[in-house]
C-alpha atoms as a PDB file:
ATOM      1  CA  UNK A   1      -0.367  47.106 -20.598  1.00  0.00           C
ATOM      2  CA  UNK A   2       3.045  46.259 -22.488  1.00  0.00           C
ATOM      3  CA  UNK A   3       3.067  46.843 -25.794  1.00  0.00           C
ATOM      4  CA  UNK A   4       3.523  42.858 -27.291  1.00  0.00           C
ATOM      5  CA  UNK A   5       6.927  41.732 -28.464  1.00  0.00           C
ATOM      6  CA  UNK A   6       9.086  44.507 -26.312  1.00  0.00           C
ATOM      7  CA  UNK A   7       9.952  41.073 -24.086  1.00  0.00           C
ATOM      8  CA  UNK A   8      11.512  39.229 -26.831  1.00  0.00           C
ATOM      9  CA  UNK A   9      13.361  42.386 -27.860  1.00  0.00           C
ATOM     10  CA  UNK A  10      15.096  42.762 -24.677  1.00  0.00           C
ATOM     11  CA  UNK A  11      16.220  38.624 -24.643  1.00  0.00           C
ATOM     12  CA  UNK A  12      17.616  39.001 -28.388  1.00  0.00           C
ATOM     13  CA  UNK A  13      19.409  42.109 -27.541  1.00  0.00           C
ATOM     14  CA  UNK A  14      20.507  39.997 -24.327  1.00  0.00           C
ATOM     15  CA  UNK A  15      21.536  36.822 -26.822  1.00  0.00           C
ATOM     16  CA  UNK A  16      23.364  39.127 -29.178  1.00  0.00           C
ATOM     17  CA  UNK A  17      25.372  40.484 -26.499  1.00  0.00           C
ATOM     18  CA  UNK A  18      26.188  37.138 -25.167  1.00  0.00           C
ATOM     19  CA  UNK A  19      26.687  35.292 -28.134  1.00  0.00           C
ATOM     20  CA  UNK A  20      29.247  38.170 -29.310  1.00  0.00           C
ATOM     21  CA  UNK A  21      31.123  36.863 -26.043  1.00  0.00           C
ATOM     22  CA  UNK A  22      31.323  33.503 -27.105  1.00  0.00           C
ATOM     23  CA  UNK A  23      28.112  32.044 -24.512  1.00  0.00           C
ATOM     24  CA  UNK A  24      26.031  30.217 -25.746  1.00  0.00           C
ATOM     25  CA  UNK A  25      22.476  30.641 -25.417  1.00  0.00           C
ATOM     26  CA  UNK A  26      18.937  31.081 -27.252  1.00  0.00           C
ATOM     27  CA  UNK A  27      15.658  32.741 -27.233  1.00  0.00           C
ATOM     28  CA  UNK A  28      12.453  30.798 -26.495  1.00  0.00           C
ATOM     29  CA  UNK A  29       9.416  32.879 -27.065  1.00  0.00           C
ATOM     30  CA  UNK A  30       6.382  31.710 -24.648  1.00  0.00           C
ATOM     31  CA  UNK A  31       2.954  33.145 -26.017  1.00  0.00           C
ATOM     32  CA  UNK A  32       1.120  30.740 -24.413  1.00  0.00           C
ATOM     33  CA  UNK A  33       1.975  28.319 -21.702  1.00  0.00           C
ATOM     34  CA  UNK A  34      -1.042  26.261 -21.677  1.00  0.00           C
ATOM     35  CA  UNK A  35      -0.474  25.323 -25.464  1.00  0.00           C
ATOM     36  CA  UNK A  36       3.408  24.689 -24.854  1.00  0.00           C
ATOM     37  CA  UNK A  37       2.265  22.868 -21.924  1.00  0.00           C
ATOM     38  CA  UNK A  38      -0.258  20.593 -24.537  1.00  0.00           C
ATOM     39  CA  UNK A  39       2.512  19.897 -26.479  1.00  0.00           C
ATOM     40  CA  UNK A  40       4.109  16.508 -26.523  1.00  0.00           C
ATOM     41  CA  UNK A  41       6.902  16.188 -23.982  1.00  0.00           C
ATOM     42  CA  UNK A  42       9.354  15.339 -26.714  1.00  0.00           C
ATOM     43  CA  UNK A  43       8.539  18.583 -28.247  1.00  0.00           C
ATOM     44  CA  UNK A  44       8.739  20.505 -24.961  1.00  0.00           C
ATOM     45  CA  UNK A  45      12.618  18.985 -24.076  1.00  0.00           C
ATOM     46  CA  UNK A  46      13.734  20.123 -27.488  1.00  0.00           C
ATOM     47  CA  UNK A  47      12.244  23.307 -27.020  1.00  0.00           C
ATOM     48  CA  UNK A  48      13.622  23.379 -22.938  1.00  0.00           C
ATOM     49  CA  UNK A  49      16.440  20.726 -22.782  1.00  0.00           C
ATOM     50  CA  UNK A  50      15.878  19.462 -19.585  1.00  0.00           C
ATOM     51  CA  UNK A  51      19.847  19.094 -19.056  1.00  0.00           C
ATOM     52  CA  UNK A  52      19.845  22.980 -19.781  1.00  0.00           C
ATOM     53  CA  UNK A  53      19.231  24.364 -16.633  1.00  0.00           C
ATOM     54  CA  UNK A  54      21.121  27.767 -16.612  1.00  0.00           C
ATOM     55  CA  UNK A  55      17.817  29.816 -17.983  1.00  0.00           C
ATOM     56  CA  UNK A  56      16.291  33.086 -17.727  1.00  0.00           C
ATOM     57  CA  UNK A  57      12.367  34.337 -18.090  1.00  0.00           C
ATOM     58  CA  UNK A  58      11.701  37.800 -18.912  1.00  0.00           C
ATOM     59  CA  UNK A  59       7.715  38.920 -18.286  1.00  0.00           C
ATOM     60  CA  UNK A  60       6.676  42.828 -18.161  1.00  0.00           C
ATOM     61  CA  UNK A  61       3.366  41.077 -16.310  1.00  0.00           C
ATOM     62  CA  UNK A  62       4.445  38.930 -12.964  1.00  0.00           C
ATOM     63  CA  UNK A  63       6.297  35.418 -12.495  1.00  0.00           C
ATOM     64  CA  UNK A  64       3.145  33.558 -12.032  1.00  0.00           C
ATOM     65  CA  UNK A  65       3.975  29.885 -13.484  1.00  0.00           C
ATOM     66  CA  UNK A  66       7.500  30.591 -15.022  1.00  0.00           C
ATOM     67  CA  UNK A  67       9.512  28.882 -11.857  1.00  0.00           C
ATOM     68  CA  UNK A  68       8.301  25.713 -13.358  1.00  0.00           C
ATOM     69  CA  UNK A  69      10.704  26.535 -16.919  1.00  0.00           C
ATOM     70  CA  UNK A  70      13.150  28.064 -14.517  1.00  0.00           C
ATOM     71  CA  UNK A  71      14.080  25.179 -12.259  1.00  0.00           C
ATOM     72  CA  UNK A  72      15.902  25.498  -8.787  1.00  0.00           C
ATOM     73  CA  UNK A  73      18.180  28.024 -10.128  1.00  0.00           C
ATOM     74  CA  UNK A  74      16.754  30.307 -13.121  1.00  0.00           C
ATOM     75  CA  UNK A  75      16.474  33.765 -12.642  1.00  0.00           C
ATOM     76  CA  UNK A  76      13.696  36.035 -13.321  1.00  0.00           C
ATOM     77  CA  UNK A  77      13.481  39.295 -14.752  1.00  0.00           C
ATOM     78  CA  UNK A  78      10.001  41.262 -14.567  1.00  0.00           C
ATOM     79  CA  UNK A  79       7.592  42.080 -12.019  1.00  0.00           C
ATOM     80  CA  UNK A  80       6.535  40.229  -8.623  1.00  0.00           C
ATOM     81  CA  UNK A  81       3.450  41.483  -7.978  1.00  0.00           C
ATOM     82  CA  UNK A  82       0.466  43.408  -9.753  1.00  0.00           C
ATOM     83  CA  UNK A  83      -0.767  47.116  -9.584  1.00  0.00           C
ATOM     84  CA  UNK A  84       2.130  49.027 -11.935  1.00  0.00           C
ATOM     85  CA  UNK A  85       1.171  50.542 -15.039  1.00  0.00           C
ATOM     86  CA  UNK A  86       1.917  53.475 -16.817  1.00  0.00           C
ATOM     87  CA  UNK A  87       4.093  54.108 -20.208  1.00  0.00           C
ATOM     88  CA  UNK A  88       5.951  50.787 -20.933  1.00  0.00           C
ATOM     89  CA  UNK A  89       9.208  52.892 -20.711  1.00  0.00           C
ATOM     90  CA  UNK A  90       8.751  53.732 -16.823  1.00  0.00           C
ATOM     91  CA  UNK A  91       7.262  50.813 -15.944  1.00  0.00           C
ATOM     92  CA  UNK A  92      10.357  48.876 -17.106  1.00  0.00           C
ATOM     93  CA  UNK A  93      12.924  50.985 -16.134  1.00  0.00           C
ATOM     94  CA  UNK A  94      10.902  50.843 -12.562  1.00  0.00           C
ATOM     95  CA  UNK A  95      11.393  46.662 -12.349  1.00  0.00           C
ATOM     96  CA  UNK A  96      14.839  46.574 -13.970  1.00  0.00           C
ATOM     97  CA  UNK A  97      13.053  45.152 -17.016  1.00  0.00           C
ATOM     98  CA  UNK A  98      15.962  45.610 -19.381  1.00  0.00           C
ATOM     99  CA  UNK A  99      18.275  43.726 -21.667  1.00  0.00           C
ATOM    100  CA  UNK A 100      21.546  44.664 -19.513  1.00  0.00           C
ATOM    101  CA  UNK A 101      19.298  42.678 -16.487  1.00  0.00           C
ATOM    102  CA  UNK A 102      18.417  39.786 -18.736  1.00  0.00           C
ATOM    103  CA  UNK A 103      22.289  39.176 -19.472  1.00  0.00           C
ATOM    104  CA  UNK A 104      23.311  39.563 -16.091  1.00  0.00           C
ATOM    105  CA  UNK A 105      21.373  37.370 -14.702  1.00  0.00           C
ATOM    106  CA  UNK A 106      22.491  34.652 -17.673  1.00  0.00           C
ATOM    107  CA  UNK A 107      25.719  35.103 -16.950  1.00  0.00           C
ATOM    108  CA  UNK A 108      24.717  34.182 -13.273  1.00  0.00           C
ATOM    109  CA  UNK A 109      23.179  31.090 -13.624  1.00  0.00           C
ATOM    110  CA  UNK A 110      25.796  30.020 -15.663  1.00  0.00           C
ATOM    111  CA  UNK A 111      28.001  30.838 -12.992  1.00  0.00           C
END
């Protein structure tokens, strides 16, 4: 498996990079999406502005449940099926799981 917290490495270096180039954007870190999903909707939009709709999910594992954060025209980064594993360094470089992917594909949905 993935070592924990290499996702939310490859989104900041993704924000950094786009923030330096005057886009706005943040980092939401998803743990768990059963207790974000508990939380109170008010909570959830301020999180997830529902009028933001230009977002990205980034997941070594599969996309399993993240088109419903995505929307219609989010992009994923990450796997699409199961059965890879091997050093987290392969395995990532296999799926294009890389910061370079995660700010291309923000720059896409933002058209």
């Amino acid at each position: 498996m993935v070592p924990f917290g290499r996702q939310p490495t490859l989104c900041v270096a993704a924000y950094e990079k786009l923030t330096a180039e005057g886009i706005k954007a943040r980092v939401v870190s998803m743990p768990c999406m059963e207790l974000f999903q508990a939380q109170p909707k008010a909570y959830r939009d301020e999180v997830l502005p529902p009028t933001v709709t230009a977002r990205v999910a980034c997941e070594a594992g599969i996309r399993m449940s993240w088109d419903r954060y995505l929307g219609l025209t989010g992009r994923f980064i990450g796997m699409e099926g199961f059965g890879a594993s091997g050093p987290y360094d392969q395995v990532y470089a296999k799926f294009g799981i890389n910061a370079e992917a995660v700010d291309k594909a923000a720059k896409a949905v933002i058209g």
